[in-house]
Protein backbone atom coordinates (compact mmCIF):
# COMPACT_ATOMS: atom_id res chain seq x y z
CA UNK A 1 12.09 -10.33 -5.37
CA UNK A 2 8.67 -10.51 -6.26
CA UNK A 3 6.50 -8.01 -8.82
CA UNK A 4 3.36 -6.67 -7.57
CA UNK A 5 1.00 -4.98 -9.56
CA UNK A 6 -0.93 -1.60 -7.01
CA UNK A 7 -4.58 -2.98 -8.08
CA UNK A 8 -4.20 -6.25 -6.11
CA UNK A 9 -5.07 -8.50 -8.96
CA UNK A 10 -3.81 -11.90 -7.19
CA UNK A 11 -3.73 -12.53 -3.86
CA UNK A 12 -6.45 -10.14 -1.83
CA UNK A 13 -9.12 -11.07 -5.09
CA UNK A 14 -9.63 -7.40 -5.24
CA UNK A 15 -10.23 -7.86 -8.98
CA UNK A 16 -13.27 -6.02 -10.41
CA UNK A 17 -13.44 -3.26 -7.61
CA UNK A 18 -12.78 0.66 -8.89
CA UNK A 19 -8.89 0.94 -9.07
CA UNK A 20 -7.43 4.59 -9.28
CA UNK A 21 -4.36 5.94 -9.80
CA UNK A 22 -2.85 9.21 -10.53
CA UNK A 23 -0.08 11.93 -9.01
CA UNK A 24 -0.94 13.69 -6.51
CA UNK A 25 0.75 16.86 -4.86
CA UNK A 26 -0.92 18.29 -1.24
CA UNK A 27 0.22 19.60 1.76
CA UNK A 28 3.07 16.52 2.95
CA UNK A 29 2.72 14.73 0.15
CA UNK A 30 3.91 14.52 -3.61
CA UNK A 31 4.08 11.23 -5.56
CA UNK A 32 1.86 8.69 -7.20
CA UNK A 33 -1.79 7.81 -5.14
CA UNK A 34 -3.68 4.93 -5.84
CA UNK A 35 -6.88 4.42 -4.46
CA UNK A 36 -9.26 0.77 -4.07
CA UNK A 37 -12.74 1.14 -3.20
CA UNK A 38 -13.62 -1.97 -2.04
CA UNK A 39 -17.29 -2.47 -3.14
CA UNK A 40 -18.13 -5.81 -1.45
CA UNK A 41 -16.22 -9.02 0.17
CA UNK A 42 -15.88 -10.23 3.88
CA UNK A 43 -14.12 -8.68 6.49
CA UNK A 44 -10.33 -9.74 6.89
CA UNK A 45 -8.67 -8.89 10.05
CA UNK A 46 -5.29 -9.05 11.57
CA UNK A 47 -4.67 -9.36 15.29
CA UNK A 48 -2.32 -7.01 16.53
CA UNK A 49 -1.45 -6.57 20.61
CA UNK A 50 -2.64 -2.89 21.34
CA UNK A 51 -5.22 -2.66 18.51
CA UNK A 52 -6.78 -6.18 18.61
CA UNK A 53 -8.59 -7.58 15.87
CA UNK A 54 -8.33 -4.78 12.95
CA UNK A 55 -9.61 -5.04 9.67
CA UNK A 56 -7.44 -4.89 6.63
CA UNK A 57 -10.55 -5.39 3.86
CA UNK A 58 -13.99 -5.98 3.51
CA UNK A 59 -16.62 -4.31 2.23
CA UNK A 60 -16.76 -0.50 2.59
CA UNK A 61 -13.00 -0.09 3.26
CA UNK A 62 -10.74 1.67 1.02
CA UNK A 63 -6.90 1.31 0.47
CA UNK A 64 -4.70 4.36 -0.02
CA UNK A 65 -1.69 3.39 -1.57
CA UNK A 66 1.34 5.92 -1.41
CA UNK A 67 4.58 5.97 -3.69
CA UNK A 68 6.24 9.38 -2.38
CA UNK A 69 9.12 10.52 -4.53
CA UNK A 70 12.71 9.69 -3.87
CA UNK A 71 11.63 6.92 -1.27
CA UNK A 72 11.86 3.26 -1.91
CA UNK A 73 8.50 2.35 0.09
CA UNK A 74 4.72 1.46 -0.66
CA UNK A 75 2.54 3.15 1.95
CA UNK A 76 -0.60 0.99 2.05
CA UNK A 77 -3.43 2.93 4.20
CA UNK A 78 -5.95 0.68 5.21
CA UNK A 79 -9.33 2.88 5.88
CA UNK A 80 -12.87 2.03 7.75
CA UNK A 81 -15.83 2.82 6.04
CA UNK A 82 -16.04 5.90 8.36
CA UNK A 83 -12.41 7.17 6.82
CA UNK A 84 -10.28 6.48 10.05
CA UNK A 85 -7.43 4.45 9.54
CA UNK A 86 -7.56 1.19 11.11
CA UNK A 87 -3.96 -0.22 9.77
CA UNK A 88 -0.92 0.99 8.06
CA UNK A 89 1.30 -1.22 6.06
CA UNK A 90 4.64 -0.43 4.20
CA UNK A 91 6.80 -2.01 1.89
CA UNK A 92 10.61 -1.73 1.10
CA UNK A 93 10.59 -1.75 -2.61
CA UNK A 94 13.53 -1.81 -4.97
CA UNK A 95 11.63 -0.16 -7.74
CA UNK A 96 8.21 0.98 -9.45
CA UNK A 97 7.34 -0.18 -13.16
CA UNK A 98 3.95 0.13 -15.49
CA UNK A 99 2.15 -2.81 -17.10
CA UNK A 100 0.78 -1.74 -20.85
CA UNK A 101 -2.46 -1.37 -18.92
CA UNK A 102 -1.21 1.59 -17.05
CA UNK A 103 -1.29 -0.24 -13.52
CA UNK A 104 1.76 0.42 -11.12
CA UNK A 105 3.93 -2.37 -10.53
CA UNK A 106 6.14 -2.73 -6.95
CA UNK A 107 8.97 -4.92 -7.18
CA UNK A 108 8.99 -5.89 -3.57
CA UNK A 109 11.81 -5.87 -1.21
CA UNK A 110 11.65 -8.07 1.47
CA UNK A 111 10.95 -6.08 4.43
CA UNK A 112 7.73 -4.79 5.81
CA UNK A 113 6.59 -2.06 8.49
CA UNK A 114 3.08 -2.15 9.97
CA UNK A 115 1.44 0.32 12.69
CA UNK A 116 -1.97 0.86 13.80
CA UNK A 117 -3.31 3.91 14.76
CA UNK A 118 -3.62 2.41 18.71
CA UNK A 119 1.02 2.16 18.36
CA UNK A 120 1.16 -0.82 17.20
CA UNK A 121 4.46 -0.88 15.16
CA UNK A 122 6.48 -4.00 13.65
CA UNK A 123 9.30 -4.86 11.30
CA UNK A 124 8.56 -7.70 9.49
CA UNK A 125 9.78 -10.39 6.76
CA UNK A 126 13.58 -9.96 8.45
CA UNK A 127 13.75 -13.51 8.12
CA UNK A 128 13.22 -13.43 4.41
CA UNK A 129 15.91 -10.49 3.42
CA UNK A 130 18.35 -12.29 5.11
CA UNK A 131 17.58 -15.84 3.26
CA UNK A 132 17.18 -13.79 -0.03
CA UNK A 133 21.24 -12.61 1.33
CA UNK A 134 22.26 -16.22 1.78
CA UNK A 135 20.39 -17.41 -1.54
CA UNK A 136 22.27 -14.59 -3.81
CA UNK A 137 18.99 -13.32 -4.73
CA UNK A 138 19.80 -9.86 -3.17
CA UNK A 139 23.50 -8.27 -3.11
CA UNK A 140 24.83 -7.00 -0.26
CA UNK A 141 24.33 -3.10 -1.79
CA UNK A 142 20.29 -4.02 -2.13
CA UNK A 143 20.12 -5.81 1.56
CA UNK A 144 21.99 -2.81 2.95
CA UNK A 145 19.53 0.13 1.24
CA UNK A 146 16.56 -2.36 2.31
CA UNK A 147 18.17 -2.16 6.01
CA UNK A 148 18.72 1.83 5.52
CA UNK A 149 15.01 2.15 4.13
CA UNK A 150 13.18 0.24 6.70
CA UNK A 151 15.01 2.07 9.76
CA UNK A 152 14.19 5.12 7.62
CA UNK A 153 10.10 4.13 7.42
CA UNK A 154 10.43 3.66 11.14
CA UNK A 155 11.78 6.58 12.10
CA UNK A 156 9.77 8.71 10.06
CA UNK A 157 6.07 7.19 10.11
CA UNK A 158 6.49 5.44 13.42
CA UNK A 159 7.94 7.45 16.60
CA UNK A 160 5.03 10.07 16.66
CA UNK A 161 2.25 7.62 15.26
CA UNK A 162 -0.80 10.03 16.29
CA UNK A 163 0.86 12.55 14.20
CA UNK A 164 1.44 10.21 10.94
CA UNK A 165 -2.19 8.62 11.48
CA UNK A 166 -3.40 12.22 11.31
CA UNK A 167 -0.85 13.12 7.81
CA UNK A 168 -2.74 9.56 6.10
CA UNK A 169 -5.99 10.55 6.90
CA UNK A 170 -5.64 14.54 5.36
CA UNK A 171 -3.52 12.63 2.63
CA UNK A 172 -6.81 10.32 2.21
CA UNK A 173 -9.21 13.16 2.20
CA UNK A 174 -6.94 14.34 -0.61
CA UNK A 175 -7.64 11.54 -3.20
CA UNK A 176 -10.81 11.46 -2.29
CA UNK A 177 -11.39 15.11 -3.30
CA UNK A 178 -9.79 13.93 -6.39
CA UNK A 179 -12.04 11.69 -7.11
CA UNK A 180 -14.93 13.14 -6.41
CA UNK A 181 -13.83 16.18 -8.88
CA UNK A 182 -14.07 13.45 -11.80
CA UNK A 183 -10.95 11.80 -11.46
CA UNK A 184 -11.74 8.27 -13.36
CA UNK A 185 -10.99 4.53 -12.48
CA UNK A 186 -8.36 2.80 -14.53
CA UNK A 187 -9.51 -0.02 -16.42
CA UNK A 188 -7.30 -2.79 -15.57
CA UNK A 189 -6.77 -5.77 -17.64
CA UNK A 190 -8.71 -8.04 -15.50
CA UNK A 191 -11.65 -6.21 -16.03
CA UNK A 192 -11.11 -5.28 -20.07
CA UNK A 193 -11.06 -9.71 -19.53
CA UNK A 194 -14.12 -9.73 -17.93
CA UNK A 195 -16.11 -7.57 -20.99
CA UNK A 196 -14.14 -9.49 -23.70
CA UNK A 197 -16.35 -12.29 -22.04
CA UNK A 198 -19.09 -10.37 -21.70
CA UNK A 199 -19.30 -10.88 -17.87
């Protein structure tokens, strides 16, 4: 299983952009929020049936990322600059951790739901649980509750997708309320790098 830290730092090069994080309790929603403002970068899209070509960063957009308590998933809300959602992603997780730098850490589970606001909706990565099975990587207990959690996300976020889309975006508003009240970016450790090199 792979560790992911919630500000992106490989992968997406999201490093450098305003990364916060913090609990947050509001009407459907208790748990830790983390926010990315994506300042600048070209548009990346995914191509999905119903929705077409959706983007999933660039600049302007902002990712809401959602740990809700007692659930073993990583809601990742993908917003337009206007604040409507444009695509939903969510990981199975096994568990969360903290670097010394304060970031959130997602050890990552294998499986993967994705809807877009138009009802789009997909499992994904099934493949890759079951290989992680065969390889001993996984037990059967942690492919099971991966199973169990997925079917869970689905059911939940999935069969009244309007109604979910709508929860995200009030969820959104939320954090950004937050924020706007003085809540502060975390300094991560790629950017405490960046003024140790005076960059």
């Amino acid at each position: 299983m792979k560790r992911k830290r919630l500000d992106r730092d490989i992968g997406w090069g999201f490093q450098g952009f305003p990364y916060y994080q913090f609990r947050l309790k509001c009407e459907g929603f208790c748990g830790l929020c983390c926010l990315l403002d994506l300042k600048s970068g070209e548009t990346q899209r995914w191509s999905f049936e119903k929705a077409g070509d959706s983007p999933v960063a660039g600049a302007g957009m902002k990712w809401l990322q959602l740990l809700p308590d007692g659930k073993n998933r990583l809601i990742t809300a993908m917003f337009l600059p206007s604040g409507s959602l444009s695509v939903c992603y969510i990981d199975v997780i096994e568990r969360v951790e903290f670097d010394p730098d304060g970031v959130a850490a997602y050890v990552d589970k294998y499986l993967d739901v994705v809807f877009t606001p138009q009802g789009d909706c997909g499992l994904l990565d099934r493949n890759e649980l079951d290989e992680a099975l065969a390889l001993r990587d996984i037990t059967k207990g942690q492919y099971d509750s991966a199973i169990a959690e997925a079917e869970s996300i689905v059911s939940e976020l999935c069969e009244d997708i309007p109604k979910t889309t709508k929860h995200l975006e009030s969820v959104f508003r939320a954090a950004l309320e937050r924020i706007n009240l003085g809540e502060k970016p975390i300094m991560t450790k790629y950017q405490k790098e960046l003024i140790e090199r005076g960059l």
